[in-house]
N, C-alpha and C. Protein backbone atom coordinates (compact mmCIF):
# COMPACT_ATOMS: atom_id res chain seq x y z
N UNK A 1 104.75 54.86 98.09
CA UNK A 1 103.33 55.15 98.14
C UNK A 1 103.03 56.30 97.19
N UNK A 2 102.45 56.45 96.43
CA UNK A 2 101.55 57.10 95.53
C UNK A 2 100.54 58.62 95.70
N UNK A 3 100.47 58.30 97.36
CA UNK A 3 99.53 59.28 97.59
C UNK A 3 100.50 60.24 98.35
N UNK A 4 100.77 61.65 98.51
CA UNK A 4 101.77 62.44 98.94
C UNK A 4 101.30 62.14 100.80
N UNK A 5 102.39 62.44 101.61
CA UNK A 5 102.30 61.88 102.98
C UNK A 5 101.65 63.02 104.07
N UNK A 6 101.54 64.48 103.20
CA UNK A 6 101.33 65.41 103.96
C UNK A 6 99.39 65.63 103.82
N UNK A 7 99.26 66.10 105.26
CA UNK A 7 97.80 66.32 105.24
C UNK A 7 97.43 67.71 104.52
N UNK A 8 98.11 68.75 104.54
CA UNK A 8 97.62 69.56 102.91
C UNK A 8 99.24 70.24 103.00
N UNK A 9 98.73 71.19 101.92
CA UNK A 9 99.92 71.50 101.19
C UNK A 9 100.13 72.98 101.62
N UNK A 10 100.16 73.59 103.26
CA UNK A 10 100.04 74.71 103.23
C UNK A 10 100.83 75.14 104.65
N UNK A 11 102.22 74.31 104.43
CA UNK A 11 102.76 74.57 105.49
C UNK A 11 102.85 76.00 106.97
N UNK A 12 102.62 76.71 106.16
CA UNK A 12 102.81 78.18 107.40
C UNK A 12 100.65 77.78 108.02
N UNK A 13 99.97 77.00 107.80
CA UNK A 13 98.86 76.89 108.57
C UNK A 13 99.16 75.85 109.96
N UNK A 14 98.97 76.17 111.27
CA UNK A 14 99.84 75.22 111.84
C UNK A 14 98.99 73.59 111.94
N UNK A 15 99.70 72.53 111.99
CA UNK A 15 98.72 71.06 111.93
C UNK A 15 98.68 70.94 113.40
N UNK A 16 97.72 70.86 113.77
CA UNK A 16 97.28 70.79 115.32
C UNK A 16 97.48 68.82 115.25
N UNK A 17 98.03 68.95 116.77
CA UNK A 17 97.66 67.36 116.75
C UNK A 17 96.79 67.28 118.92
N UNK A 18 96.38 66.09 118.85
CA UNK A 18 95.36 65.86 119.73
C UNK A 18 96.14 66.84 120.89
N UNK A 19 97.43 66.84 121.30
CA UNK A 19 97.79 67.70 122.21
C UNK A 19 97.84 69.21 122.11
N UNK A 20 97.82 69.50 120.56
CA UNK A 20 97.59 71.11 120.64
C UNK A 20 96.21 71.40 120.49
N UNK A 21 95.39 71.13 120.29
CA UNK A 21 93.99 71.55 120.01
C UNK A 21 92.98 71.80 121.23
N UNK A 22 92.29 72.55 121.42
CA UNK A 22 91.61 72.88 122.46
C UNK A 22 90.66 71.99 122.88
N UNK A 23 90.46 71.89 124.40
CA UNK A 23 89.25 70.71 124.80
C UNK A 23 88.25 70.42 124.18
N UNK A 24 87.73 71.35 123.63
CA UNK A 24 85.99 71.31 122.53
C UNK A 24 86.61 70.67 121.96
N UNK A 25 87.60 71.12 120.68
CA UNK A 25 87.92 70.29 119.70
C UNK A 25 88.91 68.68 119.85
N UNK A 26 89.48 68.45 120.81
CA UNK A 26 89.90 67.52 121.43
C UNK A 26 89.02 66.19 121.97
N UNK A 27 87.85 66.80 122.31
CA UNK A 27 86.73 65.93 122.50
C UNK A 27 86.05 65.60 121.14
N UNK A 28 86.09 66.41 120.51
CA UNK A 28 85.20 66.12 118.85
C UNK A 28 86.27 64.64 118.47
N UNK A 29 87.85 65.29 118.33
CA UNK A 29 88.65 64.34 117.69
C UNK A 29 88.27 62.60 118.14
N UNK A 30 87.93 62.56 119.81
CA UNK A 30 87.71 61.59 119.86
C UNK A 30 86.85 60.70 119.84
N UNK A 31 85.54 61.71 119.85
CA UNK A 31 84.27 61.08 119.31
C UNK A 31 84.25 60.58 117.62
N UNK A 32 84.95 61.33 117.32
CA UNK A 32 85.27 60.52 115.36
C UNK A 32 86.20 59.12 115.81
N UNK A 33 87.26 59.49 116.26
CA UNK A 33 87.97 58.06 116.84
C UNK A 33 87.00 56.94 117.46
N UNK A 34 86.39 57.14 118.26
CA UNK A 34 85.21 56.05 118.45
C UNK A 34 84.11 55.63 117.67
N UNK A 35 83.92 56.60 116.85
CA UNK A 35 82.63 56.39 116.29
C UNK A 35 83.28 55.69 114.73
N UNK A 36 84.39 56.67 114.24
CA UNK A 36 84.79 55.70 113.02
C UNK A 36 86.41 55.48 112.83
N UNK A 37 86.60 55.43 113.85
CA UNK A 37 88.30 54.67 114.49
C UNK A 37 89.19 55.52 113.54
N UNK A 38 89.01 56.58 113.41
CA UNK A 38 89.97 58.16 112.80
C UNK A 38 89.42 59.00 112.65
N UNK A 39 90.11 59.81 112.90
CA UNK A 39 89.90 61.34 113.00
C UNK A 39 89.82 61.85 111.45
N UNK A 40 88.88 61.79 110.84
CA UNK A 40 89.08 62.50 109.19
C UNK A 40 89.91 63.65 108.85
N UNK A 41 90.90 63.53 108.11
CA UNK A 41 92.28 64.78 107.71
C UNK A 41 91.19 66.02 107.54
N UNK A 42 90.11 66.03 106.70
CA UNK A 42 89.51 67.45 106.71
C UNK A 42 89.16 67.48 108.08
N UNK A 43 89.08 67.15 109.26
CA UNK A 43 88.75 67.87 110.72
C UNK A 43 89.92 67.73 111.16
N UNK A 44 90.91 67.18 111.02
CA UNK A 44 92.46 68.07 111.04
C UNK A 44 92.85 68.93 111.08
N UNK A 45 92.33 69.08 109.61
CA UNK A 45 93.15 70.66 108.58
C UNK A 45 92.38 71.70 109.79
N UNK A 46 90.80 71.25 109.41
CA UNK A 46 90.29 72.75 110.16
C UNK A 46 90.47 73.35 111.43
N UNK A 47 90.67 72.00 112.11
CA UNK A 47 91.02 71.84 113.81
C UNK A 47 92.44 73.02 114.16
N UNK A 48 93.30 73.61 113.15
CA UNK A 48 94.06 74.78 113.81
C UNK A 48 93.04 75.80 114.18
N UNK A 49 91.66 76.21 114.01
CA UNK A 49 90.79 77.20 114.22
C UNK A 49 89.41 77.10 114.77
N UNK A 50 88.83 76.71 115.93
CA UNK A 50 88.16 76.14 116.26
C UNK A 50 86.87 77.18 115.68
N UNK A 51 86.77 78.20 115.50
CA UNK A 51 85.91 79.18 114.88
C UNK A 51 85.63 78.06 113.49
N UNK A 52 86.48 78.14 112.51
CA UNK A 52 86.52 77.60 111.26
C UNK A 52 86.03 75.82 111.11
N UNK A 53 86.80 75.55 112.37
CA UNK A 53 86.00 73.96 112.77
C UNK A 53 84.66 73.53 112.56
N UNK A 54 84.40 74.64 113.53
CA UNK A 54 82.82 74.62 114.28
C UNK A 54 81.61 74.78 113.47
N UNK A 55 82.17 76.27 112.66
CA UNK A 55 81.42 75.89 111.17
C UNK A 55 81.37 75.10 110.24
N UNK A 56 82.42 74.10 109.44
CA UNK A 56 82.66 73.46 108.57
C UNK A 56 81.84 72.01 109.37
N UNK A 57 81.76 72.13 110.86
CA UNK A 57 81.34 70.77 111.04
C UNK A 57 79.81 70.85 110.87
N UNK A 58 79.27 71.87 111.80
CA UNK A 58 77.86 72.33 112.16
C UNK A 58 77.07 72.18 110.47
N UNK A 59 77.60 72.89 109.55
CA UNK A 59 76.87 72.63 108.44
C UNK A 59 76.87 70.95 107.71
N UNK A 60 77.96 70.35 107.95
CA UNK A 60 78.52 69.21 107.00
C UNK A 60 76.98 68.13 108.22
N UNK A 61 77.44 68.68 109.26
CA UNK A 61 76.85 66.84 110.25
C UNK A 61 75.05 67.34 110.15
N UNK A 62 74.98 69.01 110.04
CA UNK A 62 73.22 69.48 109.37
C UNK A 62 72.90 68.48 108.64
N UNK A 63 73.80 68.77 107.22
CA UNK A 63 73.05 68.24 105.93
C UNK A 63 73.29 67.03 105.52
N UNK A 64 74.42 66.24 106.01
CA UNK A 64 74.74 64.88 106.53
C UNK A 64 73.94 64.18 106.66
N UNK A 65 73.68 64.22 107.98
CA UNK A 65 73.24 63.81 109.53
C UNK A 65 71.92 64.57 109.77
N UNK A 66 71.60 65.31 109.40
CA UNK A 66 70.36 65.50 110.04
C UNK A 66 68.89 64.95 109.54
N UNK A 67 68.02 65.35 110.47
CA UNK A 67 67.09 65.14 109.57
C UNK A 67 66.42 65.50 108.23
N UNK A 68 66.26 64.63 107.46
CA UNK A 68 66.02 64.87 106.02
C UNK A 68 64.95 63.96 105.14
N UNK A 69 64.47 64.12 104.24
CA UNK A 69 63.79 62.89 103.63
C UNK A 69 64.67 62.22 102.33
N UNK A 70 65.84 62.67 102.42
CA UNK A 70 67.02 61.91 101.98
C UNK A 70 67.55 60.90 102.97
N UNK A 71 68.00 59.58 101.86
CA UNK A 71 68.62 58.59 103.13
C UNK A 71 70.12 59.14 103.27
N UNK A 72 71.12 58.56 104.40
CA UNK A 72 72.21 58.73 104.60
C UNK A 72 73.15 58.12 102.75
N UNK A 73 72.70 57.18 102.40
CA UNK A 73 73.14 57.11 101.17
C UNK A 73 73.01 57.60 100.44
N UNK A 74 71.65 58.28 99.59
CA UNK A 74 71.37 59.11 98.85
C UNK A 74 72.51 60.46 99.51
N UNK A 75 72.50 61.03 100.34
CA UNK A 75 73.58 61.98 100.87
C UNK A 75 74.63 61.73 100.20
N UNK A 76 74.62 60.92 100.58
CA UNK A 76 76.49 60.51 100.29
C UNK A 76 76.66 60.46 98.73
N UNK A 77 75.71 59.82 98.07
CA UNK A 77 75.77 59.28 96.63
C UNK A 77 75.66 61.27 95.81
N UNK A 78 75.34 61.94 96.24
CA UNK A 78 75.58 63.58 95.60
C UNK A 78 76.74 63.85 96.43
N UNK A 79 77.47 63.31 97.32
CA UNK A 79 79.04 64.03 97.17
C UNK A 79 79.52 63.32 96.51
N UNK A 80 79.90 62.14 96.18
CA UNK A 80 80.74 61.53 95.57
C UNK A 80 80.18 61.85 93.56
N UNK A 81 78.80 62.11 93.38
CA UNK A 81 78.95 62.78 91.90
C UNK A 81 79.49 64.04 92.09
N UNK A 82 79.37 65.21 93.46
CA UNK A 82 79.53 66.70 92.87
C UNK A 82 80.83 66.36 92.87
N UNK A 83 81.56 65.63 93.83
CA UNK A 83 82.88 65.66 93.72
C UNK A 83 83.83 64.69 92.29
N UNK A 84 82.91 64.51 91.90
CA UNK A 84 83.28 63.60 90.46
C UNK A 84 83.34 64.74 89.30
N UNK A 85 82.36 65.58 89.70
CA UNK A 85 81.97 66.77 88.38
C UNK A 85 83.66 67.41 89.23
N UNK A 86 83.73 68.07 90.57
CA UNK A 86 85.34 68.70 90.77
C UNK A 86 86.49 68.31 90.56
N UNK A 87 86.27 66.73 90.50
CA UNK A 87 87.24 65.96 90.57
C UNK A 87 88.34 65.90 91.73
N UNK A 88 87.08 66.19 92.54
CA UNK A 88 88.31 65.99 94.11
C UNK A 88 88.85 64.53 94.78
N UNK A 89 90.44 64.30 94.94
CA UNK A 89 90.39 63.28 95.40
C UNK A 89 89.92 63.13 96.63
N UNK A 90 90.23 64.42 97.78
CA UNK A 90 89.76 63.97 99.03
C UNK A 90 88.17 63.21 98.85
N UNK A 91 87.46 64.16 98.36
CA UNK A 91 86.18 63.98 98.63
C UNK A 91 85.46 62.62 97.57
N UNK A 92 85.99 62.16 96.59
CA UNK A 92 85.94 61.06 96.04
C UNK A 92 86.22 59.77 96.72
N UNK A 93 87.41 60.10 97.58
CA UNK A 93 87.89 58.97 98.35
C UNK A 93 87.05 58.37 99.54
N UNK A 94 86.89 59.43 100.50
CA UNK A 94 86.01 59.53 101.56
C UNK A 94 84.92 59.14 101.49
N UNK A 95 83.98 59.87 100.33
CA UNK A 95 82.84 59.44 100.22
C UNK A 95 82.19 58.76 99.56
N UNK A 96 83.18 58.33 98.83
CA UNK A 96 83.38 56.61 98.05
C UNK A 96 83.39 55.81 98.79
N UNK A 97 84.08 55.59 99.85
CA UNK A 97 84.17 54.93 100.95
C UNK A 97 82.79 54.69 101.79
N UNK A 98 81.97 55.66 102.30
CA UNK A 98 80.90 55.67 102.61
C UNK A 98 80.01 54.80 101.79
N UNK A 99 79.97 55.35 100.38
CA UNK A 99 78.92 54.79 99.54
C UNK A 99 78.47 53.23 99.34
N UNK A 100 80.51 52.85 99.07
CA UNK A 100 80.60 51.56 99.46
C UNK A 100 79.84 50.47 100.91
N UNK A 101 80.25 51.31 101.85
CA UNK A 101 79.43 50.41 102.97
C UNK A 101 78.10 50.65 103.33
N UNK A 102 77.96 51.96 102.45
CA UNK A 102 76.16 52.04 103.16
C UNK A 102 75.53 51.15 101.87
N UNK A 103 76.14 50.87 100.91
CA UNK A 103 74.90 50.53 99.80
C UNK A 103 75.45 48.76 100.11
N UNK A 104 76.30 48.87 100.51
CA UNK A 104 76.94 47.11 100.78
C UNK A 104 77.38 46.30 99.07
N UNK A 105 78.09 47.91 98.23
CA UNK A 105 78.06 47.56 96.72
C UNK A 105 79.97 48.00 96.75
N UNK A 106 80.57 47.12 96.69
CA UNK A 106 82.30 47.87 96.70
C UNK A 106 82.04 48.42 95.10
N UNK A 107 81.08 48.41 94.37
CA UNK A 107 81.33 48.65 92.69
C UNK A 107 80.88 50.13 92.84
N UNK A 108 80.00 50.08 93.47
CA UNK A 108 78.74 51.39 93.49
C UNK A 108 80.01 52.91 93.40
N UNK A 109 80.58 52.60 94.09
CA UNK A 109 81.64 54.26 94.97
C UNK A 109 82.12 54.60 93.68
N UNK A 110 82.87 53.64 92.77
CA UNK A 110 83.66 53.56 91.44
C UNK A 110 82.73 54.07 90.33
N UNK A 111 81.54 53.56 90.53
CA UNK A 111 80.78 53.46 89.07
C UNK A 111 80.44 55.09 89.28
N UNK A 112 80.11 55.61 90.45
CA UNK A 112 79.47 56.99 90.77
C UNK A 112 80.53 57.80 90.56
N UNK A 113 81.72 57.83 90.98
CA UNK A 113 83.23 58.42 91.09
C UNK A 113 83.55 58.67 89.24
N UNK A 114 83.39 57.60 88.63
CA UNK A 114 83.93 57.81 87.48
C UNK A 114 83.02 58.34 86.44
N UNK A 115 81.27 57.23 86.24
CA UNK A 115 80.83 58.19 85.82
C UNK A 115 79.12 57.67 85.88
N UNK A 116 78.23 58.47 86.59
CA UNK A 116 77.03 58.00 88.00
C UNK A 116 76.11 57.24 86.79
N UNK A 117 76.30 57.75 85.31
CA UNK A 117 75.30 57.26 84.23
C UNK A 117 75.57 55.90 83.95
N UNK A 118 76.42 55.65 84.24
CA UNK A 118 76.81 54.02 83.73
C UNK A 118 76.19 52.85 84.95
N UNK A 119 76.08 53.52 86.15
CA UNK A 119 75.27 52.58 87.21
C UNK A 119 74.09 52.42 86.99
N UNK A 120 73.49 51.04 87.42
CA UNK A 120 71.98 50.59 87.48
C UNK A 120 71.42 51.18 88.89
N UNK A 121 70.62 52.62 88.32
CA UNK A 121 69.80 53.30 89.35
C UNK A 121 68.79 53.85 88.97
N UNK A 122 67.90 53.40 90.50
CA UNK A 122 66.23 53.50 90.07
C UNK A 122 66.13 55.21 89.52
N UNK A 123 64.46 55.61 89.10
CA UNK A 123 64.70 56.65 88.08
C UNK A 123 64.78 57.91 89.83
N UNK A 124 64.22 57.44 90.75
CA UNK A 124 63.99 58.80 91.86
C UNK A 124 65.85 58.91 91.82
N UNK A 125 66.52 58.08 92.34
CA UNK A 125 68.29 58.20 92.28
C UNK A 125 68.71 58.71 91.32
N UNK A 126 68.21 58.27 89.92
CA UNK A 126 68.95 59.22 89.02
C UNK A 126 68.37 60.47 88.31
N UNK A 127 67.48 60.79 88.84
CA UNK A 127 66.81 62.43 88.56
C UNK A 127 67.70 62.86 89.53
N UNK A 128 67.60 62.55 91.00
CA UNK A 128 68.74 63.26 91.67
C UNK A 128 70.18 63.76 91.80
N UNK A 129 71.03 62.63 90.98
CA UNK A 129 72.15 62.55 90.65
C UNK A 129 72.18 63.61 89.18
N UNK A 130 71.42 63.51 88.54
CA UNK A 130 71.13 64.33 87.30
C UNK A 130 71.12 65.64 87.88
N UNK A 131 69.96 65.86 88.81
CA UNK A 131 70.19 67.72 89.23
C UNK A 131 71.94 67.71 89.83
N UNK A 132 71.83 66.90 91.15
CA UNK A 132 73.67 67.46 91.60
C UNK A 132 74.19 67.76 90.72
N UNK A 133 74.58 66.83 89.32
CA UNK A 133 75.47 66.81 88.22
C UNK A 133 75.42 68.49 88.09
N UNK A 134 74.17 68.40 87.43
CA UNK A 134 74.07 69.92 86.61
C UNK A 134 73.98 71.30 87.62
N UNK A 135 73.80 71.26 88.52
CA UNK A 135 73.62 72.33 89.73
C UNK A 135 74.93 72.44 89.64
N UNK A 136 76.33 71.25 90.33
CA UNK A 136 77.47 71.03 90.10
C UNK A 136 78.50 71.74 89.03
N UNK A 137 78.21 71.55 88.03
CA UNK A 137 78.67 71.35 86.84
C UNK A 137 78.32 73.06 85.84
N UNK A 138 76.96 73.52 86.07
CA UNK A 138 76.31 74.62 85.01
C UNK A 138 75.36 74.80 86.16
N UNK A 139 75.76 75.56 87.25
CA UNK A 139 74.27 76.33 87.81
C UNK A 139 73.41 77.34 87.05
N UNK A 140 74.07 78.51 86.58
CA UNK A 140 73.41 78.95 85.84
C UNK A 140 72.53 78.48 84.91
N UNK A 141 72.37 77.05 84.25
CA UNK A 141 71.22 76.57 83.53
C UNK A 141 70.12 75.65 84.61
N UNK A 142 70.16 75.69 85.56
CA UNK A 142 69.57 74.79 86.35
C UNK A 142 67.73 75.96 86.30
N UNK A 143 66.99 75.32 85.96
CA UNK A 143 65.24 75.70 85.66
C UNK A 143 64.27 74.58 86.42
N UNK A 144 63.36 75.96 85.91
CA UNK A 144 62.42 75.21 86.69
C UNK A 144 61.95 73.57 86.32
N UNK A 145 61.85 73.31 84.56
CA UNK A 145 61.84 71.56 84.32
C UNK A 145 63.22 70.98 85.14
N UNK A 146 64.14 71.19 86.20
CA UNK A 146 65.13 70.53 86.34
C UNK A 146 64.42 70.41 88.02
N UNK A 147 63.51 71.06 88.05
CA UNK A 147 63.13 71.31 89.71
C UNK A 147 61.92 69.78 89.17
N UNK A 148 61.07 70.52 88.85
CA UNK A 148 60.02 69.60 88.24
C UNK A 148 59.89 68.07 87.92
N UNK A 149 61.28 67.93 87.04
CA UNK A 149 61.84 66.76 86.85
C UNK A 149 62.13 66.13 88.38
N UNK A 150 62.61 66.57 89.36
CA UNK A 150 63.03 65.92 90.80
C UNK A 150 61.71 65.51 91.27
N UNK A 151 60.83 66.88 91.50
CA UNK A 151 59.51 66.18 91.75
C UNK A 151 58.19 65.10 91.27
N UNK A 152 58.47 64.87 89.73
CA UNK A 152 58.22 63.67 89.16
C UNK A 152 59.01 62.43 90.03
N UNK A 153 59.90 62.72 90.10
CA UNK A 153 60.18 61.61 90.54
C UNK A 153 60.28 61.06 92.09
N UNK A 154 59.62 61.93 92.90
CA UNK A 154 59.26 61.35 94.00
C UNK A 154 59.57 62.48 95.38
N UNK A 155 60.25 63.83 94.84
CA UNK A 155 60.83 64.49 96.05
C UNK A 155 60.02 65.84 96.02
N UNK A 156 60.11 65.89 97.57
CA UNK A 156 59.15 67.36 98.02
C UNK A 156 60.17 68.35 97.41
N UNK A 157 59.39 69.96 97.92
CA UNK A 157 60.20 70.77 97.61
C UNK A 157 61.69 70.72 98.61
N UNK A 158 61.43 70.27 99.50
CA UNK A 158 62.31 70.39 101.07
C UNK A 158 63.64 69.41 100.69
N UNK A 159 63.05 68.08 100.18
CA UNK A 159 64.22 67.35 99.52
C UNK A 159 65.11 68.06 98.25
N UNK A 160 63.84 68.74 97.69
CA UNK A 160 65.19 69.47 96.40
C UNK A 160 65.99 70.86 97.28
N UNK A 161 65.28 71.14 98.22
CA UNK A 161 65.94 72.14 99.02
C UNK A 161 67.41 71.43 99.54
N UNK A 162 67.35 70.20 100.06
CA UNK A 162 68.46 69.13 100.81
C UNK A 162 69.21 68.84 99.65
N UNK A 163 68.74 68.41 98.30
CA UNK A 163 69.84 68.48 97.82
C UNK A 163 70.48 69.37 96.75
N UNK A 164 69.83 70.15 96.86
CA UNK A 164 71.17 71.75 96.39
C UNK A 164 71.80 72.46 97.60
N UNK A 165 71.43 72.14 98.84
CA UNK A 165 72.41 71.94 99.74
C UNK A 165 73.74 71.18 99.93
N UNK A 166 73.73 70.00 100.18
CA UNK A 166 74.04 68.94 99.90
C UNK A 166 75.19 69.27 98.53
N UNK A 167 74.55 69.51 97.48
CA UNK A 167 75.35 70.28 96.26
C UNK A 167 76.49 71.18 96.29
N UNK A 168 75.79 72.17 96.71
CA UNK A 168 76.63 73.46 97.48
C UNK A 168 77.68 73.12 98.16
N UNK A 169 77.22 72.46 99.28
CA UNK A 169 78.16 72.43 100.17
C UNK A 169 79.58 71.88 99.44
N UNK A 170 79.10 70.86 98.95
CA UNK A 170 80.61 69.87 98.47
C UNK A 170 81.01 70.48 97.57
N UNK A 171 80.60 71.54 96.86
CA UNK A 171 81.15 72.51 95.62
C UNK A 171 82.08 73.39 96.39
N UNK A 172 81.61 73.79 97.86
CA UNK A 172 82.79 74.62 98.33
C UNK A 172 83.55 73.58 99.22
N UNK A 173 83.53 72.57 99.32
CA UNK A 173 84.57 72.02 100.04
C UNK A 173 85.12 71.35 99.26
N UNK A 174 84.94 70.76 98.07
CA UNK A 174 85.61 70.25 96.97
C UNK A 174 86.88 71.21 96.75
N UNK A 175 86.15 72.39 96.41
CA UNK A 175 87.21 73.17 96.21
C UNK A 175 88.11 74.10 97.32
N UNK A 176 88.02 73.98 98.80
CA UNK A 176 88.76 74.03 99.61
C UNK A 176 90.24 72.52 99.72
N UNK A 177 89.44 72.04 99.36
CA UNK A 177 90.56 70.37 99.37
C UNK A 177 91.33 70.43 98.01
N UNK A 178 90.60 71.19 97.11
CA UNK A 178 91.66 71.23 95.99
C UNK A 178 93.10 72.04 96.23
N UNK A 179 92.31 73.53 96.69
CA UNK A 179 93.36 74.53 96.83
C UNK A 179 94.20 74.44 97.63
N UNK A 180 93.66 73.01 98.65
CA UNK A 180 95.15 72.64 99.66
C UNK A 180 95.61 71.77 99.73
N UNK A 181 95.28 71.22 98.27
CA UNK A 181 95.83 69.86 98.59
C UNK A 181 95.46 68.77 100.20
N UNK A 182 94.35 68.94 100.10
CA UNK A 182 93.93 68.12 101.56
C UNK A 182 94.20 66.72 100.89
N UNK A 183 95.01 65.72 102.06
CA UNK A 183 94.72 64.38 101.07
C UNK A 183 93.87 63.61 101.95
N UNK A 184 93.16 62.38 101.92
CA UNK A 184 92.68 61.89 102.23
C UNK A 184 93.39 60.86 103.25
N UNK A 185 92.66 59.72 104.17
CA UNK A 185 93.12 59.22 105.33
C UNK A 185 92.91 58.13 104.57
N UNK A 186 94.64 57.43 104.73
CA UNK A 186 94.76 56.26 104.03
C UNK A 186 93.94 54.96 104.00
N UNK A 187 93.25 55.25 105.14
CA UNK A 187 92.13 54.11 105.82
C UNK A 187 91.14 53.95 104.86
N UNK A 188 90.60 55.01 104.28
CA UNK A 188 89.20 55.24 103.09
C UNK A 188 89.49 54.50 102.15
N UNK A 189 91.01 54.01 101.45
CA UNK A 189 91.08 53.49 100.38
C UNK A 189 90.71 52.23 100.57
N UNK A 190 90.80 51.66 101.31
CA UNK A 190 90.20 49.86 102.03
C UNK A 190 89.05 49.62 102.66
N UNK A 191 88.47 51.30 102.89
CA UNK A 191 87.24 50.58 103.66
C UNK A 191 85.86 49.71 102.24
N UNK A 192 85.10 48.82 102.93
CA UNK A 192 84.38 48.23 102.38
C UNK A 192 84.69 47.66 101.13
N UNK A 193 85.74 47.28 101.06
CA UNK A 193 85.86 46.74 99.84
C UNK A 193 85.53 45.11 100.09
């Protein structure tokens, strides 16, 4: 197999498994098990620290999951570019995976992953994918025509607020999965294909 077997690369952190982890987090593990039949390796990794958990989840299932005038795809479709600009595999994999079954496109995850300009997307999707890129990629040049430009094309201020969130976020968890080598759950590579 191709992909290394360990869930990150940072042995002296301890890997909690369903019997070491505390009831809060023991109950989380199994609500992911029901809801998407595994426990995702990034709520693994974090699961030795339920402090560190609690945050990494509380913000991710916010800007996720919450309410937004972004769809759950549009979400997903700015991690899988910021994580294309980091080049993270976890987060390429995962949320490639997503992209795939929410758009019902097995091409879509690939075309966004490798490179989001080469996909057929309407212009509101790709002004959006255009800011992640560059927020991603060169914050420091990100202006006001790059704000402007979003709102031409269809989004409040609150949506460009959601997605330089959205941005952010996967810029620091991109690069938490880099520095540990987090790998991804072998399951993501098959889903929706």
């Amino acid at each position: 197999m191709s992909q290394p077997e360990h869930l990150h690369a940072l042995t002296g952190v301890p890997m909690p498994t369903r019997e070491t982890v505390s009831q809060e987090t023991g109950r989380y593990w199994d609500l992911c098990q029901e809801k998407l039949g595994l426990v995702p390796n990034v709520i693994r990794a974090y699961s030795f620290d339920d402090e560190k958990l609690g945050a990494f989840t509380r913000m991710y299932n916010e800007l996720m999951l919450g309410p937004s005038g972004l769809s759950k795809l549009e979400r997903e479709m700015i991690a899988v570019v910021v994580s294309s600009v980091n080049r993270c595999f976890y987060c390429l994999t995962a949320h490639g995976a997503a992209v795939r079954e929410l758009s019902n496109d097995p091409a879509l995850g690939e075309l966004l992953a490798m490179n989001y300009r080469t996909a057929e997307l309407d212009k509101r999707t790709r002004a959006m994918l255009d800011f992640a890129w560059k927020l991603a990629e060169t914050p420091a040049e990100v202006e006001e025509a790059d704000r402007q430009s979003l709102r031409e094309a269809g989004f409040s201020d609150l949506d460009i607020w959601d997605i330089a969130s959205i941005t952010a976020f996967f810029s620091m968890s991109n690069r938490m999965s880099s520095a540990i080598d987090l790998q991804p759950n072998p399951e993501y590579h098959s889903q929706a294909r």
